[in-house]
N, C-alpha and C. Protein backbone atom coordinates (compact mmCIF):
# COMPACT_ATOMS: atom_id res chain seq x y z
N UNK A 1 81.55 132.16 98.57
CA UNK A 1 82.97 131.99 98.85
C UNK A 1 83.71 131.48 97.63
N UNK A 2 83.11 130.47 97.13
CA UNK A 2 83.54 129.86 95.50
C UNK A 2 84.14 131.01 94.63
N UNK A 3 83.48 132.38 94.48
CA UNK A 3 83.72 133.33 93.60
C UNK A 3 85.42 133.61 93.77
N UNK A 4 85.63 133.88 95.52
CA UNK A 4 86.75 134.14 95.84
C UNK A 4 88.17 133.25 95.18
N UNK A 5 88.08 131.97 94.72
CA UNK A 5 88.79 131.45 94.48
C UNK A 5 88.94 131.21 93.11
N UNK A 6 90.17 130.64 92.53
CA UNK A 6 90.71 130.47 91.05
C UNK A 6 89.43 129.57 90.46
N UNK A 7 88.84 130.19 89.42
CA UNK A 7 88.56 128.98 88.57
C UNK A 7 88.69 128.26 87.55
N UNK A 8 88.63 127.56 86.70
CA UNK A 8 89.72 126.88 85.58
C UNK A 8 90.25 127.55 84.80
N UNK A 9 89.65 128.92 84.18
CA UNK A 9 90.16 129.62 83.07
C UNK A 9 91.35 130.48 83.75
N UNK A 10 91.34 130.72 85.16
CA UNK A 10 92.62 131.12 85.60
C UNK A 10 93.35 130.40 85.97
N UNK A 11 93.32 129.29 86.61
CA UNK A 11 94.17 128.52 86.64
C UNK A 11 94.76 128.14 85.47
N UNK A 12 94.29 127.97 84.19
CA UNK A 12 94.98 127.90 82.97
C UNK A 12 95.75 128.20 82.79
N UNK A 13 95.33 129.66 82.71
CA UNK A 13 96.27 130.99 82.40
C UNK A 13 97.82 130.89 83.62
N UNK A 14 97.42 130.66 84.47
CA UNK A 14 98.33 130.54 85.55
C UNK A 14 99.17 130.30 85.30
N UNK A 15 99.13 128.47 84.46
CA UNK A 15 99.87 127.85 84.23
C UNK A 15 100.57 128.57 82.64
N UNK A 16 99.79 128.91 81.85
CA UNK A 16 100.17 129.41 80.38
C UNK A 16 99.66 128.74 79.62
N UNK A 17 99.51 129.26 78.21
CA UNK A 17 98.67 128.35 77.26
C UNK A 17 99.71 127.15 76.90
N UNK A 18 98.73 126.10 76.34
CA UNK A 18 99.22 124.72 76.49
C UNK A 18 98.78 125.00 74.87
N UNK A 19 99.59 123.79 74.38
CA UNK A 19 100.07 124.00 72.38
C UNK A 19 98.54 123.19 72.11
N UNK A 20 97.93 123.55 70.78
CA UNK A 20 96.60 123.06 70.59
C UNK A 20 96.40 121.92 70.55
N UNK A 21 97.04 120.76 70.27
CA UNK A 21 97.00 119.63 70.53
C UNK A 21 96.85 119.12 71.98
N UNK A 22 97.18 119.51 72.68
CA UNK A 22 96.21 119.38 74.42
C UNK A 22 95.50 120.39 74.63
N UNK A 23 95.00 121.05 74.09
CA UNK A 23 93.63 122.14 74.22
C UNK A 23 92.45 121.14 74.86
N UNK A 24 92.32 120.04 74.26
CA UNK A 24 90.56 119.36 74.64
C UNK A 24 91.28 119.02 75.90
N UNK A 25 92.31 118.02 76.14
CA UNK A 25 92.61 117.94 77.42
C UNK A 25 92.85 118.65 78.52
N UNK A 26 92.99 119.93 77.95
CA UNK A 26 93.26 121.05 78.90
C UNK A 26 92.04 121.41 79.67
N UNK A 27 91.13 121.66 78.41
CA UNK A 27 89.62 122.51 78.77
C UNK A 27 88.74 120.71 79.84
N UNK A 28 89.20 119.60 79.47
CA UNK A 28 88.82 118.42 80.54
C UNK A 28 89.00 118.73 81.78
N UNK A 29 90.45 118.65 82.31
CA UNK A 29 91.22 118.73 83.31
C UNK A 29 90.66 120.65 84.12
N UNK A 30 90.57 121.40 83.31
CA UNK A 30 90.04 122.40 83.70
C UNK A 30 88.56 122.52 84.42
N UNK A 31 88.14 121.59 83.28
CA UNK A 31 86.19 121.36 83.95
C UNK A 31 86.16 120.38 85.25
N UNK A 32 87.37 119.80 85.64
CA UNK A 32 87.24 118.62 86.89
C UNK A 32 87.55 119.64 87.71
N UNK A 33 88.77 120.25 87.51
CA UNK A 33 88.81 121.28 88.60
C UNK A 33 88.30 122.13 89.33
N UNK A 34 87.09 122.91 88.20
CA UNK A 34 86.32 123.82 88.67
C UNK A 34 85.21 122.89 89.65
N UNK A 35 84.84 121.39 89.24
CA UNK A 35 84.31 120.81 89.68
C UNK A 35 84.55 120.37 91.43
N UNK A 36 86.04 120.00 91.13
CA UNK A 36 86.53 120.13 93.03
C UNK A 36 86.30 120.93 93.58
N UNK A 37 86.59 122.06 92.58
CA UNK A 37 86.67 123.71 93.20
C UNK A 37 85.28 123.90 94.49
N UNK A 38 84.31 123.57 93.35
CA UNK A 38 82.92 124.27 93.64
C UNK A 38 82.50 122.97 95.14
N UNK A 39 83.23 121.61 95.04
CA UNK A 39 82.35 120.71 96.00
C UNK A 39 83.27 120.93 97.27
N UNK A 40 84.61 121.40 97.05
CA UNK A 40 85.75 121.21 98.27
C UNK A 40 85.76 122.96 98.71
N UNK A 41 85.76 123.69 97.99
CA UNK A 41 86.25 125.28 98.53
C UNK A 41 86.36 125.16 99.75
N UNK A 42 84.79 125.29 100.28
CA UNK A 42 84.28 125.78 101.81
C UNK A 42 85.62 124.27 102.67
N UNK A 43 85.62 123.19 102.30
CA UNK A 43 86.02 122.19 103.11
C UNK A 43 87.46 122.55 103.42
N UNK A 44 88.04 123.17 101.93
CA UNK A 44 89.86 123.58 102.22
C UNK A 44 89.42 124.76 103.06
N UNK A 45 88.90 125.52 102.82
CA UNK A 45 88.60 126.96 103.91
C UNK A 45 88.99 126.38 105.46
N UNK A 46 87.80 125.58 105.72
CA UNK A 46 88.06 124.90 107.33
C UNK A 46 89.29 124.48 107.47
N UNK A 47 90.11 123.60 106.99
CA UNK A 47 91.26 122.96 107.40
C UNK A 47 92.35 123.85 107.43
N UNK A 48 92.43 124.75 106.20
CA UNK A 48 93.37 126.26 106.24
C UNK A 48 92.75 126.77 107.60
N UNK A 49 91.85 126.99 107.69
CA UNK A 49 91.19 128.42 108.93
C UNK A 49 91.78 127.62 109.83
N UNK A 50 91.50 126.51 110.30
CA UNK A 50 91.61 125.47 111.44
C UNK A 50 93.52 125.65 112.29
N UNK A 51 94.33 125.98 111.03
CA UNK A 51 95.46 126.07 111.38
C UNK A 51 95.97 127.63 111.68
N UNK A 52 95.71 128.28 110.65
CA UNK A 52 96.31 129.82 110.29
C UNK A 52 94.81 130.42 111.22
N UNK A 53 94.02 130.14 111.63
CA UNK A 53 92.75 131.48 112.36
C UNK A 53 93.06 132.89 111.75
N UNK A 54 93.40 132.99 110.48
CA UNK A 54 92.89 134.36 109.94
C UNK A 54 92.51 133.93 108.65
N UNK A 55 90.98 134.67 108.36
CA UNK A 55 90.44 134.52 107.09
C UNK A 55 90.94 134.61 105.86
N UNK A 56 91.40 136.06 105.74
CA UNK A 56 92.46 136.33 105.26
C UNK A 56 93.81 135.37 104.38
N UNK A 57 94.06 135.26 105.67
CA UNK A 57 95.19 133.80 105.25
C UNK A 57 94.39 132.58 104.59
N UNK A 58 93.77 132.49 105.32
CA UNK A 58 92.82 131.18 104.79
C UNK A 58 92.44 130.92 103.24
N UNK A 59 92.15 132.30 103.15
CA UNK A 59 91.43 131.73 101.96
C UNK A 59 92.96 131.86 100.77
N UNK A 60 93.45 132.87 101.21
CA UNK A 60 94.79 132.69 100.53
C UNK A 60 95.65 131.38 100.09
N UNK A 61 95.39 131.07 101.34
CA UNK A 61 96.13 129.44 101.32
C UNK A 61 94.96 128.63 100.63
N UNK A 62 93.60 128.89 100.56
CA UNK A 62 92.78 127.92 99.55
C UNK A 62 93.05 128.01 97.98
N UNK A 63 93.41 129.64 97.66
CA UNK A 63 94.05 129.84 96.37
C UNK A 63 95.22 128.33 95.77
N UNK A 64 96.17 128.87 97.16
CA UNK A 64 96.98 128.03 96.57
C UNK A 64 97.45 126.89 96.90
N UNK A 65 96.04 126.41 97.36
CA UNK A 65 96.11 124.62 97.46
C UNK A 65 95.50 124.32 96.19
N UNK A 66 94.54 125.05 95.73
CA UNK A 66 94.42 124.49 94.24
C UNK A 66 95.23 124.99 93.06
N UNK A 67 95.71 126.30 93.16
CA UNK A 67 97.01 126.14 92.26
C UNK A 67 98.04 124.71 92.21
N UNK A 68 98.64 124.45 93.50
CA UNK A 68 99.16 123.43 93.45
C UNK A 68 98.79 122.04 92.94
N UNK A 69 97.13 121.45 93.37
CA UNK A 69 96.18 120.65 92.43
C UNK A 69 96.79 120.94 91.10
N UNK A 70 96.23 122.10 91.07
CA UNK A 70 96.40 121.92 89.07
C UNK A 70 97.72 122.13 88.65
N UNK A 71 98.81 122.30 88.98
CA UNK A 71 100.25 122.25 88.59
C UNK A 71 100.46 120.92 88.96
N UNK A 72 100.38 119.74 89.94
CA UNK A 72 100.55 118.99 90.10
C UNK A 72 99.95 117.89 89.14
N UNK A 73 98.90 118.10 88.30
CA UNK A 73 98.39 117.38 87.28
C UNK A 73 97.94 115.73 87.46
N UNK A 74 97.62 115.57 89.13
CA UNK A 74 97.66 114.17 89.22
C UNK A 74 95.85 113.97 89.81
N UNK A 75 94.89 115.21 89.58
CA UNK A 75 93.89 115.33 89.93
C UNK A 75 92.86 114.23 89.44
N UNK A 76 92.88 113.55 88.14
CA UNK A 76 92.75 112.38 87.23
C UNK A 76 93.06 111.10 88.23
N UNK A 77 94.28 110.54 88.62
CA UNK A 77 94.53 109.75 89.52
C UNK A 77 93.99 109.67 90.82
N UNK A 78 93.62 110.37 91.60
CA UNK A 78 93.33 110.61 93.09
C UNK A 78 92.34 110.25 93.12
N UNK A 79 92.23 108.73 93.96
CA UNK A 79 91.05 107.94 94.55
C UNK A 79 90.16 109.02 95.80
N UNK A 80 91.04 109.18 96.88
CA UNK A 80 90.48 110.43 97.77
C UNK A 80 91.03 111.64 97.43
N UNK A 81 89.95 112.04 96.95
CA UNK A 81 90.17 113.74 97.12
C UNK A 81 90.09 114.46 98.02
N UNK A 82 89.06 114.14 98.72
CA UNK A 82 88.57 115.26 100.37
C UNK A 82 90.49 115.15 101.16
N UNK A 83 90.84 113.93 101.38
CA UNK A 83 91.86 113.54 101.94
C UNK A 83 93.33 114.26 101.50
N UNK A 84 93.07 114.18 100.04
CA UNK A 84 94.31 114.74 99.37
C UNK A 84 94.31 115.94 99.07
N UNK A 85 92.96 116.92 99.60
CA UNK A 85 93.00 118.50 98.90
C UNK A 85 93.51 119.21 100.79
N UNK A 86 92.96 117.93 101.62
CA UNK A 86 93.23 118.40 103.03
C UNK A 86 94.75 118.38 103.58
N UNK A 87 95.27 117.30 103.13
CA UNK A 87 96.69 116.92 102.93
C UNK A 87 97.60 118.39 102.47
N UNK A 88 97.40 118.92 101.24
CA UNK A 88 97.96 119.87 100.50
C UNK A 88 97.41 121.10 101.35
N UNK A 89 96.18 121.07 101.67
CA UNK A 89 95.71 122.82 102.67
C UNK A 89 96.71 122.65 103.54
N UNK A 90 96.65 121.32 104.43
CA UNK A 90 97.66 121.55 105.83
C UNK A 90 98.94 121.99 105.85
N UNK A 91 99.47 121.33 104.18
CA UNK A 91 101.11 121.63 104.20
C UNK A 91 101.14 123.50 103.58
N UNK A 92 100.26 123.87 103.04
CA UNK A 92 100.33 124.94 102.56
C UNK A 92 100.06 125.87 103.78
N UNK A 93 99.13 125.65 105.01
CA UNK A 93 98.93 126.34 105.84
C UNK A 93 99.99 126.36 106.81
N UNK A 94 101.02 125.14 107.11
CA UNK A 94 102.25 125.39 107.64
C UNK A 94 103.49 126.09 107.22
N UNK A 95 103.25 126.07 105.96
CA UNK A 95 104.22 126.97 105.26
C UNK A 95 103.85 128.67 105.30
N UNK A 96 102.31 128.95 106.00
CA UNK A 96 102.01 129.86 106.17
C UNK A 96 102.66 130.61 107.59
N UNK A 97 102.56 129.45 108.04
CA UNK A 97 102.18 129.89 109.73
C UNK A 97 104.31 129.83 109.86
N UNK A 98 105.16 129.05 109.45
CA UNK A 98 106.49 129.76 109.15
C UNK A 98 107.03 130.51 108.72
N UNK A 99 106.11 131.40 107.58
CA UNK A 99 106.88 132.29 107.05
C UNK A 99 106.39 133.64 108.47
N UNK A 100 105.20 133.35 109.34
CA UNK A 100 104.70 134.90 109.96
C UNK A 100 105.55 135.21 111.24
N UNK A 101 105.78 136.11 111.54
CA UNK A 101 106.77 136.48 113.26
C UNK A 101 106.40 135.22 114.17
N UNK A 102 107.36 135.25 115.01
CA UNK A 102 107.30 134.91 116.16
C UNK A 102 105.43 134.83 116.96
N UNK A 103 105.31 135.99 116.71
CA UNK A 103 104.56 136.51 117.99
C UNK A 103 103.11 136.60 117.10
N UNK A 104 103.32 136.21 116.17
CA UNK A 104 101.85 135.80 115.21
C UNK A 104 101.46 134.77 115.87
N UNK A 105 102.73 134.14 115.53
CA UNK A 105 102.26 132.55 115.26
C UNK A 105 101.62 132.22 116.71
N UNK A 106 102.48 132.93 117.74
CA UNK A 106 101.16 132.21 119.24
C UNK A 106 99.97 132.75 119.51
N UNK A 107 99.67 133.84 118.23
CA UNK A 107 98.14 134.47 118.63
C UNK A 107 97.17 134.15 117.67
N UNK A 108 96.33 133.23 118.67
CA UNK A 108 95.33 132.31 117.81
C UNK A 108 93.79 133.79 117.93
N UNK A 109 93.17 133.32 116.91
CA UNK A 109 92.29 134.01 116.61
C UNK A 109 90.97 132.93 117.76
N UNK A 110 89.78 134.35 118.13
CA UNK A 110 89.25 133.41 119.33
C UNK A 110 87.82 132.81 118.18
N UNK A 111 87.74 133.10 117.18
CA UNK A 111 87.02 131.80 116.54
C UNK A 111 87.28 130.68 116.23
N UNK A 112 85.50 130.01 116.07
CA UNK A 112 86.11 128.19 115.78
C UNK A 112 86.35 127.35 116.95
N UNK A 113 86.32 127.78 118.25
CA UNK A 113 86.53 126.86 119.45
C UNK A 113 85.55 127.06 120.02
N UNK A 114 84.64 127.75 120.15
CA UNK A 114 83.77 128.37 120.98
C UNK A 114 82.82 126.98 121.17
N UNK A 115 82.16 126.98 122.55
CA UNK A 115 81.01 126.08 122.67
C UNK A 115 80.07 125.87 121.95
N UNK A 116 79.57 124.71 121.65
CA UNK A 116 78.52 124.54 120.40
C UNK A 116 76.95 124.95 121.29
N UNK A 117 76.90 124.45 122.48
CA UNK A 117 75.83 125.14 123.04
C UNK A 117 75.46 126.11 123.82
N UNK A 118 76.34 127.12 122.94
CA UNK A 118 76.13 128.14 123.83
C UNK A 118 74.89 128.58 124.15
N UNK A 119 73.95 128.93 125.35
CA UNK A 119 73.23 129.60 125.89
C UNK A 119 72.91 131.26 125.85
N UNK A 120 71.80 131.65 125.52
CA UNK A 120 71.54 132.96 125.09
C UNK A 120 71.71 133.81 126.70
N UNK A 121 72.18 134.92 126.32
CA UNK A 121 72.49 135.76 127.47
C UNK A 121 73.88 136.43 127.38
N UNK A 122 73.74 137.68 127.66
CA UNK A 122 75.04 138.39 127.17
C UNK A 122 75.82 137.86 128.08
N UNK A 123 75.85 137.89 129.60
CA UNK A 123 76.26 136.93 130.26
C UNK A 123 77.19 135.53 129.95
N UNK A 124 76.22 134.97 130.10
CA UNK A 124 76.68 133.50 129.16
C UNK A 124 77.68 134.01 128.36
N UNK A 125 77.41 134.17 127.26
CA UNK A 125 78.46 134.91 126.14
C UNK A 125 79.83 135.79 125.89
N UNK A 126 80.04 136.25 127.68
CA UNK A 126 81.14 136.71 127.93
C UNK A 126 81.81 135.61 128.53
N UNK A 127 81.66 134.94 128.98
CA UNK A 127 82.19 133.40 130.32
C UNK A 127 82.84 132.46 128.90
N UNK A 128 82.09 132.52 127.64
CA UNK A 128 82.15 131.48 126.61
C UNK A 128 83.11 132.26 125.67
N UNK A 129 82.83 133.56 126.13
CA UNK A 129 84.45 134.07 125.18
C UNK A 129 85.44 133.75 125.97
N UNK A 130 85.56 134.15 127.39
CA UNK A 130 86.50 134.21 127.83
C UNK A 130 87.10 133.13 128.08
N UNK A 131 86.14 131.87 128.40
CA UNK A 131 87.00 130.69 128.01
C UNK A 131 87.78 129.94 127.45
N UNK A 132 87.01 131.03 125.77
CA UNK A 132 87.58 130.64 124.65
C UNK A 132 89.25 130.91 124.57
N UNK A 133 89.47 132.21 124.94
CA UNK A 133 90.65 132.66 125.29
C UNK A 133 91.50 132.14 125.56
N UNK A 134 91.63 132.08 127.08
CA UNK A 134 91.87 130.74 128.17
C UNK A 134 92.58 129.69 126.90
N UNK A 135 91.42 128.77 126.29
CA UNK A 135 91.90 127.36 125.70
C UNK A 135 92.75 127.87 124.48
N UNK A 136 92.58 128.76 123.88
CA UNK A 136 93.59 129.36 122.59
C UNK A 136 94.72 128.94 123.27
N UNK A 137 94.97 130.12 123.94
CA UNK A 137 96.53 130.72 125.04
C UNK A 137 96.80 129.00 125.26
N UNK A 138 96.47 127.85 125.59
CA UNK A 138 96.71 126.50 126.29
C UNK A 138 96.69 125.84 124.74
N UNK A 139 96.03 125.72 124.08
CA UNK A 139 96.59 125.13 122.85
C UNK A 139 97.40 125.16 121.94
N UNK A 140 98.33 126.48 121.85
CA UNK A 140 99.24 126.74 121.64
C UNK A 140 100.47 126.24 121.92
N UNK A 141 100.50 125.97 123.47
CA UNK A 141 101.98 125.64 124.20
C UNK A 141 101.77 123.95 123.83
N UNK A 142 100.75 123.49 123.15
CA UNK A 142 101.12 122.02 123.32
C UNK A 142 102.17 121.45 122.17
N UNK A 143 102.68 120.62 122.22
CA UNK A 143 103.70 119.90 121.17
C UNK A 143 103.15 119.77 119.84
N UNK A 144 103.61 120.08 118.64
CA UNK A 144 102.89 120.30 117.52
C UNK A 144 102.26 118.69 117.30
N UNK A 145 103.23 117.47 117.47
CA UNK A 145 102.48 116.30 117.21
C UNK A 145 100.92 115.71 118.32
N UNK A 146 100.99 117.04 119.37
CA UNK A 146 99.62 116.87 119.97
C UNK A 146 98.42 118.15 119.06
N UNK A 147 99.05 119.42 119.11
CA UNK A 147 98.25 120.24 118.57
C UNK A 147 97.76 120.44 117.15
N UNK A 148 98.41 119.69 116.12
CA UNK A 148 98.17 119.71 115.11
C UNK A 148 96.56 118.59 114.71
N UNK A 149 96.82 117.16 115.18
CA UNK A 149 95.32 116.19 115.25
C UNK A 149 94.06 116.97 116.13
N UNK A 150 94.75 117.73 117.38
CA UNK A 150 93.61 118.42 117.71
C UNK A 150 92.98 119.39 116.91
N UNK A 151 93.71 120.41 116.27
CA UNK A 151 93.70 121.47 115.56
C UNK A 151 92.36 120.86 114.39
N UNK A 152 93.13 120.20 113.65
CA UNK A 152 92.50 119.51 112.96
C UNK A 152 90.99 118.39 113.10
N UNK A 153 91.09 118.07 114.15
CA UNK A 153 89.97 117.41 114.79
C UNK A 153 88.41 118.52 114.85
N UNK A 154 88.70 119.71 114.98
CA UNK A 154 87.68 120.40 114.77
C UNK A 154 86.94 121.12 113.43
N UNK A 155 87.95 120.65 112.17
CA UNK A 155 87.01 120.42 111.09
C UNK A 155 85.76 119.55 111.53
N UNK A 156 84.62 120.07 111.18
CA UNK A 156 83.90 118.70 111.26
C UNK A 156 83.90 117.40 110.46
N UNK A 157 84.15 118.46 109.13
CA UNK A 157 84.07 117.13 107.94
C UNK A 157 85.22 116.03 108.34
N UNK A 158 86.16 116.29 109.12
CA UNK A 158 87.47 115.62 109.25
C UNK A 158 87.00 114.61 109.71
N UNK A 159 87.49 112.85 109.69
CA UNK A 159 87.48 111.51 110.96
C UNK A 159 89.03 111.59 111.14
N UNK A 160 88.58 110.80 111.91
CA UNK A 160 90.42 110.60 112.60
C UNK A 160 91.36 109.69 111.34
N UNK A 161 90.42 108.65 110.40
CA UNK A 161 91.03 108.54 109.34
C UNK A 161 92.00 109.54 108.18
N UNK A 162 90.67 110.51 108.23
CA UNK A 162 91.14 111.34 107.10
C UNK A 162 92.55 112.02 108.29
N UNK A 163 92.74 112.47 109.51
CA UNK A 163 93.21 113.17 109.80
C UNK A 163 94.65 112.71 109.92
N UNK A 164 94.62 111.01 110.48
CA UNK A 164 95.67 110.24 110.18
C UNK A 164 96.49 110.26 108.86
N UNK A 165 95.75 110.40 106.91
CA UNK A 165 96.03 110.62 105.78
C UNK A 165 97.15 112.26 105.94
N UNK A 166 96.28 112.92 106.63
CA UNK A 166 96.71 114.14 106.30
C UNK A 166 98.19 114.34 107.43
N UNK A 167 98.55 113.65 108.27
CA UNK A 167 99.91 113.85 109.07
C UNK A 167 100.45 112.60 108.98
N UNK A 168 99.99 111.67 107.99
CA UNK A 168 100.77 110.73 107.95
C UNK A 168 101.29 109.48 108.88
N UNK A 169 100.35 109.36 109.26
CA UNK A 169 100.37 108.44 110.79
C UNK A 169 99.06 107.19 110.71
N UNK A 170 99.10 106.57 111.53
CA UNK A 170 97.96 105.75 111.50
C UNK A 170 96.91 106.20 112.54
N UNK A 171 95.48 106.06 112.06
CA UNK A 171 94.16 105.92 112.96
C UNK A 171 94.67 105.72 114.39
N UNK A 172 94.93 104.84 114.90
CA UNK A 172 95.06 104.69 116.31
C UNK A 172 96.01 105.97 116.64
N UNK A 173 96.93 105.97 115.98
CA UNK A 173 98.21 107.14 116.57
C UNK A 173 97.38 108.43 116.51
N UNK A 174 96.43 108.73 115.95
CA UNK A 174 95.86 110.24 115.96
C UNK A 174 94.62 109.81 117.15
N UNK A 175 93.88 108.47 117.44
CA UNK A 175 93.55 108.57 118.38
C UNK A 175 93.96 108.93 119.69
N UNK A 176 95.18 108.11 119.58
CA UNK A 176 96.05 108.14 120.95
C UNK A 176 96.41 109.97 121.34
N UNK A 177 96.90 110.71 120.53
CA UNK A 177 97.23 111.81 120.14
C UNK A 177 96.41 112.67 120.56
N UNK A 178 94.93 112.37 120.11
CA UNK A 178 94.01 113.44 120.33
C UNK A 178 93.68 113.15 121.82
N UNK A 179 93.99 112.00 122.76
CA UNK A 179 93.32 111.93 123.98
C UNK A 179 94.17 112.57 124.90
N UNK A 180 95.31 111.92 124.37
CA UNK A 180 97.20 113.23 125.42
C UNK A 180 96.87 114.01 124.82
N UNK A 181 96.49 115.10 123.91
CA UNK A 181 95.78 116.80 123.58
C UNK A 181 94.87 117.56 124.72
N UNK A 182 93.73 116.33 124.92
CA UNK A 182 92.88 116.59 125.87
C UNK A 182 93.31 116.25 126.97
N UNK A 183 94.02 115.65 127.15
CA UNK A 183 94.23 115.30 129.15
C UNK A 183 95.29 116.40 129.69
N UNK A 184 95.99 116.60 128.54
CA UNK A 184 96.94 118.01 128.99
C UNK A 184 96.38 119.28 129.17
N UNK A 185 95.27 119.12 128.07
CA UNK A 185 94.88 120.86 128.00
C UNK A 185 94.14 120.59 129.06
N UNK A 186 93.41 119.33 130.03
CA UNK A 186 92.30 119.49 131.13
C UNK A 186 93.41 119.76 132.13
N UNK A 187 94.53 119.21 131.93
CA UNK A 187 95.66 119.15 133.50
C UNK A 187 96.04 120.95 133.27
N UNK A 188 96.05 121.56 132.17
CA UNK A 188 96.83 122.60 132.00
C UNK A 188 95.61 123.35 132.58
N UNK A 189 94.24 123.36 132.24
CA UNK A 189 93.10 124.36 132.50
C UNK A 189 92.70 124.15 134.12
N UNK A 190 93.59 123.21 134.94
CA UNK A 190 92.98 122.83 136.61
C UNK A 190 94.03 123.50 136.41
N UNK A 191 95.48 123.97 135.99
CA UNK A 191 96.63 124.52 137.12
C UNK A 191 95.85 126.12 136.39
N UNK A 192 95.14 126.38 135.61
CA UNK A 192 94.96 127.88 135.57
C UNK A 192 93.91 128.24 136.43
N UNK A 193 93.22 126.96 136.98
CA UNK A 193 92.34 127.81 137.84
C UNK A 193 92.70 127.02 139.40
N UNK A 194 93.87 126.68 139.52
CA UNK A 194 94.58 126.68 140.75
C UNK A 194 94.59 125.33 141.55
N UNK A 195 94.15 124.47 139.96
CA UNK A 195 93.45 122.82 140.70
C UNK A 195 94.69 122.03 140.52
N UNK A 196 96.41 122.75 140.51
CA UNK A 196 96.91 121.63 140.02
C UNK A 196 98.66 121.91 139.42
N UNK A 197 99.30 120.90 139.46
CA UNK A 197 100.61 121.52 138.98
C UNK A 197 100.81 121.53 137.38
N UNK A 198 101.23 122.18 136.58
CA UNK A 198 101.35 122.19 135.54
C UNK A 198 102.12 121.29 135.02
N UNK A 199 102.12 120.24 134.09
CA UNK A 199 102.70 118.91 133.31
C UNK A 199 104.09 119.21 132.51
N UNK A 200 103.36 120.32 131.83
CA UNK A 200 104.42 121.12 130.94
C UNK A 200 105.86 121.14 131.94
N UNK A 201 105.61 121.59 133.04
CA UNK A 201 106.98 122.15 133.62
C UNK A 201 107.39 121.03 134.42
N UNK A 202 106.66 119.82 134.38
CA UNK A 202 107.05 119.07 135.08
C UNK A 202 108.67 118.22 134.53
């Protein structure tokens, strides 16, 4: 996946040659990068995929979360990185998910939610898609300050720390957040199977 993305000598270029007197600093700042590049790729992948569900997009938007890294020139300074490359995927992946139609944006792709234990059997495997479905279509309609910590909650690498960094809120508030995510989408999944009045319309 690494191949897919910029690595320092393009990002250089990106930017344009720099006058020879910052050449050594250039080719520095270039070798840290490729260095994030190679330990974070796959991690910006998840947090892009996590929002935008097309690969496609994803990795697009990983392009240019590290373009932005290296135009931003503050890669030297940054105590957390995991935090601050996730920070920049999320805002770059919302700027994704505004520029696409209407009718994109509510069609979630059915990977990435699926049950972790799923059970072998073609069987099984249709019930676990179709569920999957189901919870897309319901995670969608929720309020972005509920669906976004959830969204995000299924990086794995993510804690509720880092996830708090990345929307700007505190630990408890993305706790609180992620539990109204889940009690809605359980109240929303009893009125789809007839257990219940819907909250939303309440």
């Amino acid at each position: 996946m690494e191949q897919a993305f910029l690595d320092g000598e393009s990002l250089a270029r990106a930017k344009g040659a720099a006058p020879s007197a910052e050449t050594e600093a250039m080719k520095t700042a270039a070798a840290d990068l490729e260095s994030v590049v190679r330990e974070h790729a796959r991690f910006v992948f998840k947090v892009a995929y996590s929002m935008l569900r097309n690969v496609q997009d994803a990795e697009d938007a990983v392009q240019e979360t590290f373009l932005r890294v290296h135009r931003s020139g503050e890669l030297p300074n940054v105590r957390e990185v995991k935090a601050w490359l996730a920070r920049i995927a999320f805002r770059v992946a919302l700027d994704g998910i505004h520029r696409r139609p209407k009718a994109e944006v509510e069609e979630l792709s059915q990977d990435g939610f699926q049950g972790q234990a799923a059970e072998p059997g073609a069987e099984r495997q249709l019930i676990l898609k179709e569920q999957a479905v189901i919870l897309h279509r319901l995670i969608v309609t929720l309020p972005e300050e509920l669906r976004h910590p959830l969204v995000l909650s299924t990086v794995e690498e993510m804690s509720s720390v880092e996830i708090g960094k990345v929307l700007g809120i505190p630990e408890a508030t993305v706790r609180t957040r992620l539990f109204r995510a889940r009690q809605m989408l359980k109240e929303k999944l009893a009125v789809r199977t007839g257990g219940g009045d819907d909250p939303g319309r309440s």
